[in-house]
C-alpha atoms as a PDB file:
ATOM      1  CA  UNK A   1     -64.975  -6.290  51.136  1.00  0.00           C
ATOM      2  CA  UNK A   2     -65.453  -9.274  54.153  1.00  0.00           C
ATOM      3  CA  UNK A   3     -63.978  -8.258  57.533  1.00  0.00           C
ATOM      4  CA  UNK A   4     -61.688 -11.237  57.736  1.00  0.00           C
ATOM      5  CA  UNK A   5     -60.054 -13.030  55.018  1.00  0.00           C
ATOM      6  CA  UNK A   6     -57.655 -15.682  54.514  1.00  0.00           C
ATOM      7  CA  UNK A   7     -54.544 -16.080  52.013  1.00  0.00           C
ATOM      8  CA  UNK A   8     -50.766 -17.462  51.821  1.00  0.00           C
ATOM      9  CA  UNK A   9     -47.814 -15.672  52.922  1.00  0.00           C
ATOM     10  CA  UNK A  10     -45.819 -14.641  49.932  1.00  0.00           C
ATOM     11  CA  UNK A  11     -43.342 -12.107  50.964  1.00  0.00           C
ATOM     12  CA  UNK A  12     -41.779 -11.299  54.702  1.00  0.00           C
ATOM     13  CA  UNK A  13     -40.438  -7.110  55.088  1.00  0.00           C
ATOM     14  CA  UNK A  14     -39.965  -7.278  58.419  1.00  0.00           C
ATOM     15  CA  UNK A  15     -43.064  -6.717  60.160  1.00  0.00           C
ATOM     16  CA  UNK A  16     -44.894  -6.182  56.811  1.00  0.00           C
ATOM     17  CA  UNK A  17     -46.024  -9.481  55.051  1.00  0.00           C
ATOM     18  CA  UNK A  18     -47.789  -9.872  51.209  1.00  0.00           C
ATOM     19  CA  UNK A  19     -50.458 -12.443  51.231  1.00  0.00           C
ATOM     20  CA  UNK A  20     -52.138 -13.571  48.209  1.00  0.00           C
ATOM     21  CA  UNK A  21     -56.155 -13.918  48.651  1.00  0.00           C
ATOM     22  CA  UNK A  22     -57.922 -16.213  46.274  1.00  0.00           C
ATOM     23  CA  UNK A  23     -61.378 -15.240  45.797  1.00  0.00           C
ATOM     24  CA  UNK A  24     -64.193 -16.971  47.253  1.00  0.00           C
ATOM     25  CA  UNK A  25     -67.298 -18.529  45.856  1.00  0.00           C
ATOM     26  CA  UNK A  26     -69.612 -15.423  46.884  1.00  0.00           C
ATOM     27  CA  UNK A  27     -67.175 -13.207  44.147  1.00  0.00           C
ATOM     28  CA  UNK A  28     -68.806 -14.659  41.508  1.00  0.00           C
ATOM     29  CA  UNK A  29     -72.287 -13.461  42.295  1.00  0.00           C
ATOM     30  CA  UNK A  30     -70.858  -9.911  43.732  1.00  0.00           C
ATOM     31  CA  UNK A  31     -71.792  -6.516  41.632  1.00  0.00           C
ATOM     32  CA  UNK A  32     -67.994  -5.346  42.467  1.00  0.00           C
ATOM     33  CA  UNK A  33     -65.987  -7.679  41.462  1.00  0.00           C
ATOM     34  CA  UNK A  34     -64.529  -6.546  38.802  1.00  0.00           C
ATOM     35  CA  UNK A  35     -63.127  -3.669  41.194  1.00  0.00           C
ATOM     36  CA  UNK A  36     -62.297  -6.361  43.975  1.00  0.00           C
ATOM     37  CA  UNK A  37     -61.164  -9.143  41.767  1.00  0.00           C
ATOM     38  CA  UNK A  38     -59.550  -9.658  38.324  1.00  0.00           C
ATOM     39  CA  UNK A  39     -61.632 -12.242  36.390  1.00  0.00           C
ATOM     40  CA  UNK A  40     -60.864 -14.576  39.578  1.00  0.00           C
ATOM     41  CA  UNK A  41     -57.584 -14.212  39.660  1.00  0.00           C
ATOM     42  CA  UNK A  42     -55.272 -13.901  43.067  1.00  0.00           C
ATOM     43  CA  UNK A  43     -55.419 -10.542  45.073  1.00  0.00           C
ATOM     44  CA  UNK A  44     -52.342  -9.621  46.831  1.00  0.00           C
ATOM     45  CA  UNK A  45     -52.589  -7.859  50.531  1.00  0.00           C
ATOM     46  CA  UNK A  46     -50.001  -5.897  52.420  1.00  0.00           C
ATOM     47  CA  UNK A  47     -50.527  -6.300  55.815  1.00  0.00           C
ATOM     48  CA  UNK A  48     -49.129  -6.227  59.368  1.00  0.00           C
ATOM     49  CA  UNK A  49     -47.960  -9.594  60.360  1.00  0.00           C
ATOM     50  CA  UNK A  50     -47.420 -10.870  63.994  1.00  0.00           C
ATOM     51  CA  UNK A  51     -43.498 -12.308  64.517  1.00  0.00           C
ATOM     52  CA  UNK A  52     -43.351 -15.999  63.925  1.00  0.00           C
ATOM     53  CA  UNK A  53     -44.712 -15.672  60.538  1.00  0.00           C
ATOM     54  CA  UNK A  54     -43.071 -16.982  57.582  1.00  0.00           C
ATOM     55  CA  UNK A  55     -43.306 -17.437  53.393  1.00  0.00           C
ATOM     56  CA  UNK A  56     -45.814 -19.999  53.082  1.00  0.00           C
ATOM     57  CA  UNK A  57     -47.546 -19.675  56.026  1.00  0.00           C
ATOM     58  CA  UNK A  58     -51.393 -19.705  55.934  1.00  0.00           C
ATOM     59  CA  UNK A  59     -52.851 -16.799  57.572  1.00  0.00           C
ATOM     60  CA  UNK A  60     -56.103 -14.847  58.230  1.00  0.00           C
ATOM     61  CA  UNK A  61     -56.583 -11.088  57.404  1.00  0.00           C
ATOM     62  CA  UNK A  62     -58.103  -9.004  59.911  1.00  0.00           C
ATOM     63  CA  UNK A  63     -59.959  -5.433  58.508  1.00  0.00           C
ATOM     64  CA  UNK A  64     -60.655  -3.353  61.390  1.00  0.00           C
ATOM     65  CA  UNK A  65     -62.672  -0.587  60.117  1.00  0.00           C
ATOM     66  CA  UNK A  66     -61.826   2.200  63.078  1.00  0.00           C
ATOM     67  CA  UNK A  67     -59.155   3.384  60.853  1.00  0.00           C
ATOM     68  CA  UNK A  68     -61.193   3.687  57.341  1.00  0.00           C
ATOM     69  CA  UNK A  69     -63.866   6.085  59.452  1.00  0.00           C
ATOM     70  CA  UNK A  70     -61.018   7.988  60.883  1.00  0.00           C
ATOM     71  CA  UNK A  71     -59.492   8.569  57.393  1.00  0.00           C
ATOM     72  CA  UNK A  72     -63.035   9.334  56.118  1.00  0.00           C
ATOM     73  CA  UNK A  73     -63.633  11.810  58.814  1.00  0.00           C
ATOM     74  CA  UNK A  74     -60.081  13.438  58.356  1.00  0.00           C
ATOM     75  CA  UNK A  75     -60.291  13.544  54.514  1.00  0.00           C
ATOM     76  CA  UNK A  76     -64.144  15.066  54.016  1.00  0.00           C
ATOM     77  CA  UNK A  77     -65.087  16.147  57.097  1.00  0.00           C
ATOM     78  CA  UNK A  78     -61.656  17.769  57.647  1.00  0.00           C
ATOM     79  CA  UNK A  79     -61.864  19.693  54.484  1.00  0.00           C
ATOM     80  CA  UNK A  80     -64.973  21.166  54.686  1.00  0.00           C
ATOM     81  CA  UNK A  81     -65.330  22.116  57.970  1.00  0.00           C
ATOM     82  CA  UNK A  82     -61.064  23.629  58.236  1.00  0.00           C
ATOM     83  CA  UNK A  83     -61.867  26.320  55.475  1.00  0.00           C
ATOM     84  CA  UNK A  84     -65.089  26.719  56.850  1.00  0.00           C
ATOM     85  CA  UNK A  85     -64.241  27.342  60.210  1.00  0.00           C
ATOM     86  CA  UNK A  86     -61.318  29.753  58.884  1.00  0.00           C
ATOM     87  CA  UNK A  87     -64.364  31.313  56.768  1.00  0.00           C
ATOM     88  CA  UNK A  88     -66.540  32.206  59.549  1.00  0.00           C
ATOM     89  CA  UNK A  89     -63.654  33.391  61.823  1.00  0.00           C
ATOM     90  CA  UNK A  90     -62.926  35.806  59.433  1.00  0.00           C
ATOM     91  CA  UNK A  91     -66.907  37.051  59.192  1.00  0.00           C
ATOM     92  CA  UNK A  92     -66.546  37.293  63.356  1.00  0.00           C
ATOM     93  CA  UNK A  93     -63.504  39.758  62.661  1.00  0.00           C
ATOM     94  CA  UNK A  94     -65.354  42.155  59.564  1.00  0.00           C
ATOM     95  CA  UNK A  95     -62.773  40.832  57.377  1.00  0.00           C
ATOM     96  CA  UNK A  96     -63.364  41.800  53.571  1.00  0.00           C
ATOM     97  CA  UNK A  97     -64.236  39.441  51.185  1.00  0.00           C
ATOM     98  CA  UNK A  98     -61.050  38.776  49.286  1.00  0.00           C
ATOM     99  CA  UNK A  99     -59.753  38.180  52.934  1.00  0.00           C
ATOM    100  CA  UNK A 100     -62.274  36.142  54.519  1.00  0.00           C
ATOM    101  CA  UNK A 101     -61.514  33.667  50.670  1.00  0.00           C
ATOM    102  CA  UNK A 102     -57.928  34.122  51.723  1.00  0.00           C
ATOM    103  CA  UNK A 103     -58.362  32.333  54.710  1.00  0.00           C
ATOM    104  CA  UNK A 104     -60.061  29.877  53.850  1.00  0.00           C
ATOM    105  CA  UNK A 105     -58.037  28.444  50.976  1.00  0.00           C
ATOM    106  CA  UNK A 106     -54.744  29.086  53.005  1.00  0.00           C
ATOM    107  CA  UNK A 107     -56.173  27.237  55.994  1.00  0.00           C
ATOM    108  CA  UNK A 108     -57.306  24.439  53.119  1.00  0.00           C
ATOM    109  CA  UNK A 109     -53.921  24.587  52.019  1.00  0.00           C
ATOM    110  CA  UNK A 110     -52.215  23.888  55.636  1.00  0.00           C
ATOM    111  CA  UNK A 111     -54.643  21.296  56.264  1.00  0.00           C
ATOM    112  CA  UNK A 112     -54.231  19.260  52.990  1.00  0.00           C
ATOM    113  CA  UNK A 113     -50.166  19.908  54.303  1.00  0.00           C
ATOM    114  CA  UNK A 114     -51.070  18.152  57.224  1.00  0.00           C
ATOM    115  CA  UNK A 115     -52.969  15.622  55.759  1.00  0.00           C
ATOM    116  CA  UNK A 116     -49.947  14.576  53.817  1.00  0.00           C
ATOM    117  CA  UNK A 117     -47.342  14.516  56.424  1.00  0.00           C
ATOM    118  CA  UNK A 118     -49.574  12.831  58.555  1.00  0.00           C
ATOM    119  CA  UNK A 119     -49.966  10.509  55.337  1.00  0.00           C
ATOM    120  CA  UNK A 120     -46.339   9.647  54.930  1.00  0.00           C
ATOM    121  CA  UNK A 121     -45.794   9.126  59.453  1.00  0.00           C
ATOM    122  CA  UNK A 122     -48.734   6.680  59.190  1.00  0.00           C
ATOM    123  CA  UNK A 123     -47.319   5.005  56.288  1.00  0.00           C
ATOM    124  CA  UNK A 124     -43.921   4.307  58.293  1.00  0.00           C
ATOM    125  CA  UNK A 125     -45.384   2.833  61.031  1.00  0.00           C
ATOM    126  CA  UNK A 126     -48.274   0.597  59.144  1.00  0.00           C
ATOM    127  CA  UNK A 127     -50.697   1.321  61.804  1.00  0.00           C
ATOM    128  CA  UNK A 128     -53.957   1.695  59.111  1.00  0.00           C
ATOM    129  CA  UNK A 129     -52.666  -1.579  57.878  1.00  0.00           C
ATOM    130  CA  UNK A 130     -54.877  -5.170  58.335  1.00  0.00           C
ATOM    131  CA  UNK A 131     -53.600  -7.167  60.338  1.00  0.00           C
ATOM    132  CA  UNK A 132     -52.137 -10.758  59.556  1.00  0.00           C
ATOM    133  CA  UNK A 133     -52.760 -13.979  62.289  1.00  0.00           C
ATOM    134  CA  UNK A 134     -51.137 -17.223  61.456  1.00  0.00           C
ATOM    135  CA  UNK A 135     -53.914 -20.173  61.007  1.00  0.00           C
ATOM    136  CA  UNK A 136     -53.586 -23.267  62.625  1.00  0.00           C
ATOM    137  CA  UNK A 137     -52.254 -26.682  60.192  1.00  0.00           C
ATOM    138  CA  UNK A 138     -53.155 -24.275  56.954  1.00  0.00           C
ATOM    139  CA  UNK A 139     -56.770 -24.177  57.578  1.00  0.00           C
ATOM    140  CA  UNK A 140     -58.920 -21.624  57.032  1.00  0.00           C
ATOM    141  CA  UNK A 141     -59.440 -20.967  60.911  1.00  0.00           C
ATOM    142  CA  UNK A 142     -57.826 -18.370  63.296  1.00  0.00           C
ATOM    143  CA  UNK A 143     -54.691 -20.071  65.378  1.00  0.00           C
ATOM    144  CA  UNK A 144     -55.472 -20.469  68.595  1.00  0.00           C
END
């Protein structure tokens, strides 16, 4: 998926706006469009909009990717190396094998708890979410 794209303004929630993306020429050739796009039909974004910002508008849509390689990092890295860590704690004490598996899968389980209540805060607040800028006279270019 491109860093920036750019769409109209369909649907104002407050500080969350839906923008629907027409592809571009580049889809066509693309090995994942059929994941990205439906046979070239709109996409429809949720994203965090900037106030100001109205149905209709024209507006570009920012991907930062900071917050896909924290997620990755949380998500895989997180749940290898939490059971692990629990894992090799319980080695350090002598613990005995139905113990030391024990730990691990509770400390799994209290992680993956964490996970989703940190899931459902993030969620509230839209933080992960791309970020909408208004275009100037409906181009395709960034407002100034």
């Amino acid at each position: 998926m491109a860093e920036q794209e750019f769409g109209e303004i369909i649907a104002v929630e407050g500080p969350i706006v839906k923008v629907r993306i027409r592809p571009q020429s580049a889809c066509a050739a693309c090995g994942q469009k059929s994941v990205c796009f439906a046979a070239g039909k709109y996409r429809i974004l949720i994203a965090r909009a900037q106030t100001g910002i109205h149905e209709g508008d024209m507006v570009s849509i920012d991907f930062p990717s900071g917050s896909s390689i924290i997620s990755s990092l949380l998500i895989f890295v997180g749940s290898v190396s939490v059971p692990l860590t629990a894992w090799l704690i319980a080695e350090l004490a002598k613990a005995p094998l139905w113990l030391r598996v024990a730990s691990a899968a509770a400390a799994l389980l209290v992680y993956w708890v964490f996970l989703i209540s940190l899931n459902r805060r993030l969620k509230r607040s839209g933080w992960f979410l791309p970020r909408a800028e208004k275009t100037k006279g409906g181009s395709q270019e960034p407002a100034q």
